[in-house]
N, C-alpha and C. Protein backbone atom coordinates (compact mmCIF):
# COMPACT_ATOMS: atom_id res chain seq x y z
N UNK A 1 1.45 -4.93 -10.15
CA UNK A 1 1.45 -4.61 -8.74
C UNK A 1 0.02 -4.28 -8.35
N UNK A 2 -0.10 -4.61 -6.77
CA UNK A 2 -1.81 -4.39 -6.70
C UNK A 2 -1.35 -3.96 -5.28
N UNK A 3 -2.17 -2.39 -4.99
CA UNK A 3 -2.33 -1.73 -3.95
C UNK A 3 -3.89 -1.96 -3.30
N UNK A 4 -4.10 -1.89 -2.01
CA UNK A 4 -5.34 -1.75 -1.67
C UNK A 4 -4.77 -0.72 -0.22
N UNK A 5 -5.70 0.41 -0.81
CA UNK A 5 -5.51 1.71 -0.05
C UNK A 5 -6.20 1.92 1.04
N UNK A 6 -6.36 2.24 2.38
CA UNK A 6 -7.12 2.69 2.91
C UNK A 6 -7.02 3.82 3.85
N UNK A 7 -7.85 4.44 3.65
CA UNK A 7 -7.72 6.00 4.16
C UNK A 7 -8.36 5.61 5.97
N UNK A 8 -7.11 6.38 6.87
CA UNK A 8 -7.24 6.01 8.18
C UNK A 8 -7.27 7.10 8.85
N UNK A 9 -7.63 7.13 10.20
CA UNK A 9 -6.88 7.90 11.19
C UNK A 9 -6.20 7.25 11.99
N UNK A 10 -5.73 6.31 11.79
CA UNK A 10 -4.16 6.16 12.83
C UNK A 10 -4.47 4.42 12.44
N UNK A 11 -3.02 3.99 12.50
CA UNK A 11 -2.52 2.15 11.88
C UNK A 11 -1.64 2.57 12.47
N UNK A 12 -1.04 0.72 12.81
CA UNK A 12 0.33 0.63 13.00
C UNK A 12 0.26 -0.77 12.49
N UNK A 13 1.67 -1.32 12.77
CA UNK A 13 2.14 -2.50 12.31
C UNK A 13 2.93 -3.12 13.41
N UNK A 14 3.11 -4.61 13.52
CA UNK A 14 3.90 -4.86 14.80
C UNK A 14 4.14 -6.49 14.82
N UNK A 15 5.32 -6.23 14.61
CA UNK A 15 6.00 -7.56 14.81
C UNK A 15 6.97 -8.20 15.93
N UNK A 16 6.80 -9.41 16.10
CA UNK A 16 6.87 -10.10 17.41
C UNK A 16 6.58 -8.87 18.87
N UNK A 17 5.37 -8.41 18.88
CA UNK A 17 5.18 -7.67 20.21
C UNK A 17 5.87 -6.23 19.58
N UNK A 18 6.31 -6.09 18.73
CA UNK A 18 7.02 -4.37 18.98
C UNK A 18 6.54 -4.15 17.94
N UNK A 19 6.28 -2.53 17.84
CA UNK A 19 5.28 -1.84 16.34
C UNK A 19 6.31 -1.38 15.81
N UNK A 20 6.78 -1.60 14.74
CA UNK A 20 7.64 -1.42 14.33
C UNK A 20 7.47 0.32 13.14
N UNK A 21 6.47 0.22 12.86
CA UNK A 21 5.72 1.60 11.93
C UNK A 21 4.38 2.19 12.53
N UNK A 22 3.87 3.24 12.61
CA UNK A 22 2.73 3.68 13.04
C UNK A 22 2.45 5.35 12.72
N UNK A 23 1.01 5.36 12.50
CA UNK A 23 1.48 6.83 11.22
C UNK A 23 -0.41 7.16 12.30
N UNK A 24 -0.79 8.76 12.16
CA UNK A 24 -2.00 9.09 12.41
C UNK A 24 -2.98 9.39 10.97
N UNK A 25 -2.98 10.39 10.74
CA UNK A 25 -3.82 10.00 9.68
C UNK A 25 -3.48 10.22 8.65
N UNK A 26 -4.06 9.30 7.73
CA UNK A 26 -3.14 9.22 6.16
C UNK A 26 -3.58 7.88 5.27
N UNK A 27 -2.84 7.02 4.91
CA UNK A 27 -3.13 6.07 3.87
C UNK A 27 -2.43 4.52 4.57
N UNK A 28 -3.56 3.22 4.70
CA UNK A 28 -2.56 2.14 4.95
C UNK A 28 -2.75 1.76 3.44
N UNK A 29 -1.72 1.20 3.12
CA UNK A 29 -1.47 0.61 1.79
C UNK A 29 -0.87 -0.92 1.38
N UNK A 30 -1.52 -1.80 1.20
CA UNK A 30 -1.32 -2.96 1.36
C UNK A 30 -0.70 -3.62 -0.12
N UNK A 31 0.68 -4.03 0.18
CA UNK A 31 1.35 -4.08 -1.66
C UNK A 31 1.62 -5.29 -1.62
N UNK A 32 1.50 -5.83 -3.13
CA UNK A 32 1.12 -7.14 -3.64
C UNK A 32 2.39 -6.81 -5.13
N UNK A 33 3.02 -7.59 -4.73
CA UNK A 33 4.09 -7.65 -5.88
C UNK A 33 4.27 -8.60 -6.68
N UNK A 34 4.17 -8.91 -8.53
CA UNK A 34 3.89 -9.95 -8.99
C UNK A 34 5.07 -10.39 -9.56
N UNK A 35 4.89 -11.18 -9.88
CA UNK A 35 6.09 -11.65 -10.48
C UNK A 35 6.98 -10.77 -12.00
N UNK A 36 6.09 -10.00 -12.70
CA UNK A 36 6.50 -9.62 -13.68
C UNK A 36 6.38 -7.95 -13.49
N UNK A 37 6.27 -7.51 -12.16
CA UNK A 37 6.02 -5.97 -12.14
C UNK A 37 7.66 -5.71 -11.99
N UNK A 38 7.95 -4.28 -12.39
CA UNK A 38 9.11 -3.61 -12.44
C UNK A 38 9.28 -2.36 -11.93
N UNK A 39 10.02 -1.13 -11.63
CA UNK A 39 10.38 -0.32 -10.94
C UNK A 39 9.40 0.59 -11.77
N UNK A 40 8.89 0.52 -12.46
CA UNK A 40 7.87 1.28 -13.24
C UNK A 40 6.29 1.12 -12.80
N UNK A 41 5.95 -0.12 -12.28
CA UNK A 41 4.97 -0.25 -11.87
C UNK A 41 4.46 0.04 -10.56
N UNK A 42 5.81 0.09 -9.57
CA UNK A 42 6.34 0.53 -8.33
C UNK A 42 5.34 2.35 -8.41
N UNK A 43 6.53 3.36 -9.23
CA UNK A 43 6.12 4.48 -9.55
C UNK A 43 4.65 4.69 -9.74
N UNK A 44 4.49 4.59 -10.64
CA UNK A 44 3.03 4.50 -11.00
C UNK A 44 1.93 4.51 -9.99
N UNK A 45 1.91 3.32 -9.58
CA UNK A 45 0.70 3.06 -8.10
C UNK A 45 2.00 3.89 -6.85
N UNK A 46 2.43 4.50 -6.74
CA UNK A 46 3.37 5.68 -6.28
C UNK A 46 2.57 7.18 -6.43
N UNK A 47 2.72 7.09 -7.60
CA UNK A 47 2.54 8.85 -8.49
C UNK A 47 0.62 8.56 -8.13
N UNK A 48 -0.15 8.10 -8.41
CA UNK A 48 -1.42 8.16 -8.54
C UNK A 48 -1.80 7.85 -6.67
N UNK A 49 -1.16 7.68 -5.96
CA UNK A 49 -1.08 7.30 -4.32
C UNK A 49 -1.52 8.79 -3.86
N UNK A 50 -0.08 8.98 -4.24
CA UNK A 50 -0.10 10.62 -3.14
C UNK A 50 -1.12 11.50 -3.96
N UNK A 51 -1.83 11.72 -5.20
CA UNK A 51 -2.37 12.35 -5.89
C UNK A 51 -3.87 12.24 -5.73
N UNK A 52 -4.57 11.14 -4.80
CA UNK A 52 -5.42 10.42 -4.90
C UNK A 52 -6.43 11.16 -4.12
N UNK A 53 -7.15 12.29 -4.32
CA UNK A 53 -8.18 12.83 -3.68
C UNK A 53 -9.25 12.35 -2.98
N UNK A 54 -8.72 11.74 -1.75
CA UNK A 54 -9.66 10.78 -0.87
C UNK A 54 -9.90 11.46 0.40
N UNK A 55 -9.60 12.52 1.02
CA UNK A 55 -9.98 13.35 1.80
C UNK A 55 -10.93 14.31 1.63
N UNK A 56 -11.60 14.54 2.96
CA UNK A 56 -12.56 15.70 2.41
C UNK A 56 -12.05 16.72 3.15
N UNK A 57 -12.08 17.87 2.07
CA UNK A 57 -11.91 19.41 2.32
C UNK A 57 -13.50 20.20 3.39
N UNK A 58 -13.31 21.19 3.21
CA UNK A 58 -14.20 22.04 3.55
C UNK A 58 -15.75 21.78 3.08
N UNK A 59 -15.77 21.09 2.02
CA UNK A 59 -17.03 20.29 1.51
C UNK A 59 -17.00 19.15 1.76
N UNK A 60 -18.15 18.51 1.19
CA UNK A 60 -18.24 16.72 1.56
C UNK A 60 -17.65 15.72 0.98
N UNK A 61 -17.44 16.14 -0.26
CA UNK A 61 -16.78 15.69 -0.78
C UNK A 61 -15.27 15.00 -0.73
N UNK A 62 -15.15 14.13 -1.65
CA UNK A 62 -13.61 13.78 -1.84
C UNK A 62 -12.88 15.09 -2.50
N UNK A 63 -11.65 15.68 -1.75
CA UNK A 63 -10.99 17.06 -2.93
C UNK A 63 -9.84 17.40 -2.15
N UNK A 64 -9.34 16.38 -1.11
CA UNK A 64 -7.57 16.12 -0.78
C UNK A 64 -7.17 15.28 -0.69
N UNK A 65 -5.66 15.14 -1.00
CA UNK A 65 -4.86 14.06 -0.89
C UNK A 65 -4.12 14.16 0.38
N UNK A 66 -3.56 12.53 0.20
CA UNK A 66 -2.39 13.02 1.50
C UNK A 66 -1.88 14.04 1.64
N UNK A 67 -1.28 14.83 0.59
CA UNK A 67 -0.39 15.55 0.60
C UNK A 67 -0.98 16.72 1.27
N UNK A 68 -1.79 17.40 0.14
CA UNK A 68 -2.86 18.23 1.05
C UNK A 68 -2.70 18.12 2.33
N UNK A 69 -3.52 16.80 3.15
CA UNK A 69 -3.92 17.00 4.46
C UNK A 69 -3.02 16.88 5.73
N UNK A 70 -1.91 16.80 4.75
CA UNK A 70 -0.38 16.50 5.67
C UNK A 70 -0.31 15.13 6.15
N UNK A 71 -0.79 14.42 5.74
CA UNK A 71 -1.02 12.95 6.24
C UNK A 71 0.26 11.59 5.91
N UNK A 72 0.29 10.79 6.29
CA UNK A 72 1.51 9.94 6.19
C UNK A 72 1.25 8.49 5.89
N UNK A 73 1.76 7.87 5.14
CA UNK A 73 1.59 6.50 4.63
C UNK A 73 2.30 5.59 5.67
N UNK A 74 1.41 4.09 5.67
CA UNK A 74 1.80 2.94 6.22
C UNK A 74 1.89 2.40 4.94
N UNK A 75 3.00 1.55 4.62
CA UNK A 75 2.89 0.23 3.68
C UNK A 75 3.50 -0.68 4.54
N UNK A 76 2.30 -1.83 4.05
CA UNK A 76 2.92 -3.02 4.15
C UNK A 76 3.17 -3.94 3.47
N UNK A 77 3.93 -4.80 3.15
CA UNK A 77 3.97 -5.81 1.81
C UNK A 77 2.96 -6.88 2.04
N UNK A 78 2.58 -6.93 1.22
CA UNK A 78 1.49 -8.66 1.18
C UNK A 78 1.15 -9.63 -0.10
N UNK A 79 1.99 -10.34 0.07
CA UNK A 79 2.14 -11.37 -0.97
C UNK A 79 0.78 -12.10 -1.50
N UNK A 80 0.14 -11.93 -0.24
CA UNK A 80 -1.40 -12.67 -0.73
C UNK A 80 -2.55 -12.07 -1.50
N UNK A 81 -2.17 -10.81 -1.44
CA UNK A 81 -3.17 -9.80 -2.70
C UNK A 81 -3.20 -10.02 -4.08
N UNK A 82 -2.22 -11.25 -4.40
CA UNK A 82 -2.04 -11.95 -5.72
C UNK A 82 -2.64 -13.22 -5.47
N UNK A 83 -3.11 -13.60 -4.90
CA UNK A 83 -3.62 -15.22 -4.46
C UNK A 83 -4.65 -15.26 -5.21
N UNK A 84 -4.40 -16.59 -5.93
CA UNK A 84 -5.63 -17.01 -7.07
C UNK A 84 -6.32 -17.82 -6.29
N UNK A 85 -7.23 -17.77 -6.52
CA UNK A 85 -8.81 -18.71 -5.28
C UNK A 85 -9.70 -19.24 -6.61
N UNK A 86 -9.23 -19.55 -7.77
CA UNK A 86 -10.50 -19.31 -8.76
C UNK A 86 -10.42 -21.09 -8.76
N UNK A 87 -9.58 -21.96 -8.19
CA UNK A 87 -9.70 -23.32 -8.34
C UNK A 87 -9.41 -23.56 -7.17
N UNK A 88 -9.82 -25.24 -6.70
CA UNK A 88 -9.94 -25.61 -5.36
C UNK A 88 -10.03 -24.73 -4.07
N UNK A 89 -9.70 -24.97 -3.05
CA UNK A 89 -9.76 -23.94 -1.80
C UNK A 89 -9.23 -23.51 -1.40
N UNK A 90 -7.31 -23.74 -1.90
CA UNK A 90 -6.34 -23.40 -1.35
C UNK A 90 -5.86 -22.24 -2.41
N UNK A 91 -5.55 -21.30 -2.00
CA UNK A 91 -5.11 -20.15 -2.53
C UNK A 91 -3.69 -20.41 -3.53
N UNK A 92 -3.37 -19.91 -4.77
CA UNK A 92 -2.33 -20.61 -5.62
C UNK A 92 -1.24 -18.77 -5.42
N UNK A 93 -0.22 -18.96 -5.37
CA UNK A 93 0.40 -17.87 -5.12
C UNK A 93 1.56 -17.62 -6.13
N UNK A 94 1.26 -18.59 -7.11
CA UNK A 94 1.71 -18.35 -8.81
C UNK A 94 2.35 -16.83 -9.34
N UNK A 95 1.57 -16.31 -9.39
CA UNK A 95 1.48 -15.10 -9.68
C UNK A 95 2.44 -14.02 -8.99
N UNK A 96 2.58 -14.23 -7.22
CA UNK A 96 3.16 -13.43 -6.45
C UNK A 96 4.74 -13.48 -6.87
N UNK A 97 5.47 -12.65 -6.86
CA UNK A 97 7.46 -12.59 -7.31
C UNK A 97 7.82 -13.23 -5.78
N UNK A 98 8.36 -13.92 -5.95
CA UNK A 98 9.04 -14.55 -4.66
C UNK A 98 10.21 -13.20 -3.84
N UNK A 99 10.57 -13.43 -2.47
CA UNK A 99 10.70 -11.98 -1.53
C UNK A 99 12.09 -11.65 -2.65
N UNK A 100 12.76 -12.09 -3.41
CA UNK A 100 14.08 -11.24 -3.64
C UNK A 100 13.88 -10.80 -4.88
N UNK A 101 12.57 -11.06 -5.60
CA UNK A 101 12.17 -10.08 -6.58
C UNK A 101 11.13 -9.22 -5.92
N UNK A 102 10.32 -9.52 -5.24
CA UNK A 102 9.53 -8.18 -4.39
C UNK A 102 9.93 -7.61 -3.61
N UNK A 103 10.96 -7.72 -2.75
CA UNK A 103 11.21 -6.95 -1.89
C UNK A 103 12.00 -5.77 -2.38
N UNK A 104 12.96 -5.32 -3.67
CA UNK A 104 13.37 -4.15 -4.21
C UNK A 104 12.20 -3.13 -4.91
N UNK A 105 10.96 -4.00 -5.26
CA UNK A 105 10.26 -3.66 -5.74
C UNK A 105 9.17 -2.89 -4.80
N UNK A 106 8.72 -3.30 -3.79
CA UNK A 106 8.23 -2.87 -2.74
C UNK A 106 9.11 -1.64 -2.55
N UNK A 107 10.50 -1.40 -1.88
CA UNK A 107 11.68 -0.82 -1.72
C UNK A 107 11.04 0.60 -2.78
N UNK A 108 10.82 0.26 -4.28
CA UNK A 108 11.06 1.45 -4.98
C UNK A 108 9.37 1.86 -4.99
N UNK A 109 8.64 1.63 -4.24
CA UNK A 109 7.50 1.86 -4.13
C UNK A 109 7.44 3.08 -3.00
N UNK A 110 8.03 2.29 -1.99
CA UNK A 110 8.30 3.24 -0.59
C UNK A 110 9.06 4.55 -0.68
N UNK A 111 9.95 4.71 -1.67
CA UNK A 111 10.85 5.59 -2.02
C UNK A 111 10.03 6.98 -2.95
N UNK A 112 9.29 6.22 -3.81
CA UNK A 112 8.82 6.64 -4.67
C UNK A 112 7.75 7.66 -3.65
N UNK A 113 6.91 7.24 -3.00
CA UNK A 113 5.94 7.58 -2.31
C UNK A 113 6.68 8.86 -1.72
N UNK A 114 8.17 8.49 -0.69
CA UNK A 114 8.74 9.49 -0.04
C UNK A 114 9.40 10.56 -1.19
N UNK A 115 9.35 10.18 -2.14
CA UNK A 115 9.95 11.58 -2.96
C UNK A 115 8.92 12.84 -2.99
N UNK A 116 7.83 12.37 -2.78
CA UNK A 116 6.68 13.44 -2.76
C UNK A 116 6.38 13.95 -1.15
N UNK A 117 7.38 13.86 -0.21
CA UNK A 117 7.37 14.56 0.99
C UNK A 117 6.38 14.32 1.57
N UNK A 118 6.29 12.92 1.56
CA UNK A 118 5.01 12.23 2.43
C UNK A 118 5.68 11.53 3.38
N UNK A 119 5.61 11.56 4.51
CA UNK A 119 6.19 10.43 5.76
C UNK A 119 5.53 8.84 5.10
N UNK A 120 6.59 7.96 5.45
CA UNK A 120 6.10 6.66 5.09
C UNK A 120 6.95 5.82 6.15
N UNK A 121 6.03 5.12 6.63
CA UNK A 121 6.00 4.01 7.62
C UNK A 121 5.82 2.84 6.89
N UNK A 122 7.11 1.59 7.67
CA UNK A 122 6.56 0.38 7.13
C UNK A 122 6.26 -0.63 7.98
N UNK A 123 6.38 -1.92 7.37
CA UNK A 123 6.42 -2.60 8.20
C UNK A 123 7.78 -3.28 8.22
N UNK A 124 7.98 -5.16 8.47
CA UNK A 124 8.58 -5.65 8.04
C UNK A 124 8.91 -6.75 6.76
N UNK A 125 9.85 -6.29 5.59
CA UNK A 125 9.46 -7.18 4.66
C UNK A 125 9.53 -9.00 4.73
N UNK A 126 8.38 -9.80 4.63
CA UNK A 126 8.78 -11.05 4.60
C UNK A 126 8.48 -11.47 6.29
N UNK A 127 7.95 -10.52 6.96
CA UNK A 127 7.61 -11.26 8.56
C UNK A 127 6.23 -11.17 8.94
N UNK A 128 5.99 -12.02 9.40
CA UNK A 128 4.64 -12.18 10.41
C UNK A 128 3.93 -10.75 10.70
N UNK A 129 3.14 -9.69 10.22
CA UNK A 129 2.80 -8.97 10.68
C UNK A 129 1.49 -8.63 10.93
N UNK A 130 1.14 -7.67 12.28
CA UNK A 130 -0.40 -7.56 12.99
C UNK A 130 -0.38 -6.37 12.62
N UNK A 131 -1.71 -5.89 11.44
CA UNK A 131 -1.66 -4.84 11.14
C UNK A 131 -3.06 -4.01 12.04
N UNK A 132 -3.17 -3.09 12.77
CA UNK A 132 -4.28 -2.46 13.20
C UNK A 132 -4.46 -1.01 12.24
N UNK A 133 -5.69 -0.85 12.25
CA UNK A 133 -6.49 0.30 11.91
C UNK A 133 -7.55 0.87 12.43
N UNK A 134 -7.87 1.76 12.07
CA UNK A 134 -9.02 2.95 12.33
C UNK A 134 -9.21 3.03 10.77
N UNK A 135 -10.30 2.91 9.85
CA UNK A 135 -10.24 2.73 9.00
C UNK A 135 -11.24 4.31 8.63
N UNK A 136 -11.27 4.98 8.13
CA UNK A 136 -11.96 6.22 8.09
C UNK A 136 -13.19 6.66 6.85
N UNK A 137 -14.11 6.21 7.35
CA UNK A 137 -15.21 6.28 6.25
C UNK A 137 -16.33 5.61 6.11
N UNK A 138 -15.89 4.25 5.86
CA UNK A 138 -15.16 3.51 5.66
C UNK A 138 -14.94 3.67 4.31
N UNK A 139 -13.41 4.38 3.80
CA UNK A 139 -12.97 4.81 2.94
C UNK A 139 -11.56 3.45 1.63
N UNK A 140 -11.77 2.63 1.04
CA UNK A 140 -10.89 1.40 0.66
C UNK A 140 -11.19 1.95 -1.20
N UNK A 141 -9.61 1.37 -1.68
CA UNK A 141 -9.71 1.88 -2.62
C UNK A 141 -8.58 0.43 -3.55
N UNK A 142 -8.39 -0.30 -4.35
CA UNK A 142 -7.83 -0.54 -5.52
C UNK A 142 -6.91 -0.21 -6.37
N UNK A 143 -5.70 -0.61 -6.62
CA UNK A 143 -4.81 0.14 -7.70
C UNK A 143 -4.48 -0.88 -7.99
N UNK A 144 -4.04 -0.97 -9.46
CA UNK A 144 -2.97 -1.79 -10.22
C UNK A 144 -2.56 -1.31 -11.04
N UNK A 145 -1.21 -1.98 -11.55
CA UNK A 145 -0.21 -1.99 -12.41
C UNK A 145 0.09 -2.84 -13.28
N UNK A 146 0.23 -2.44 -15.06
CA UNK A 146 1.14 -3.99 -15.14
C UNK A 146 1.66 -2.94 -16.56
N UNK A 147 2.97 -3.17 -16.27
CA UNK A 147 3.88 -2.69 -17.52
C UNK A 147 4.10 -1.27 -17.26
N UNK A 148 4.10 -1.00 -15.69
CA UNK A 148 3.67 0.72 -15.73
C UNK A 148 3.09 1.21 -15.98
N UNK A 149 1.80 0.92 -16.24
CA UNK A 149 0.64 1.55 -16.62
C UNK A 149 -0.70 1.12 -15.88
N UNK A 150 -1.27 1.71 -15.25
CA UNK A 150 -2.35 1.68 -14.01
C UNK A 150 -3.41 0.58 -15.03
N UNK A 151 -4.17 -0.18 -14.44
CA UNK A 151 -5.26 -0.54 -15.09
C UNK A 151 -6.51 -0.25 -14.26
């Protein structure tokens, strides 16, 4: 599984004309589900999400998390964060789990996230979506998974 995080003050998401999710400040999280990830890999880029000291406290530093700052997650699913580009020009999407193996998987991602009393906003799985941001920092961050175990 491959997350790409970004720390915001305010996203939404919106399909055909209506926003369907929209959060102020907190984490957009863009999920990439592979073909061989499992409800373990879900957790994982989950548990290290909300834990992820990307806010700054009272210093300059990075030294809160969402949780800390009371902040709320957007996910959205995106199949193309697996797209291989390393031959010809057209992106190979090999790799990505087709929607009825990603979409439970996504599912236990979102869940996972809300067990830690974080608001989570989504989008829609498998539709056309216009994602906006305020991107804060400019603050972008990386996660993966494979076998449940972060790499």
């Amino acid at each position: 599984m491959r997350a790409v995080i970004q720390r915001v003050t305010e996203a939404s998401v919106t399909v055909d004309g209506d926003v369907v999710g929209s959060i102020g400040v907190g984490l957009v999280v863009l999920v990439g589900v592979a073909r061989t990830d499992t409800d373990a890999d879900a957790v994982a880029i989950a548990e290290k999400l909300v834990g992820l000291r990307v806010f700054r406290g009272d210093g300059s530093g990075f030294d809160r998390s969402v949780v800390d700052v009371g902040g709320s997650v957007l996910a959205v699913s995106q199949f193309t964060l697996l797209g291989d580009v390393r031959r010809g020009r057209r992106p190979s999407f090999t790799l990505a789990a087709g929607g009825e193996e990603a979409e439970p998987r996504y599912g236990a991602f979102v869940a996972a996230v809300g067990r830690h009393g974080v608001p989570v906003e989504t989008g829609v799985f498998g539709a056309m979506m216009e994602v906006s941001l305020v991107n804060d920092g400019p603050v972008t961050l990386i996660l993966e998974s494979e076998g449940g175990t972060l790499r």
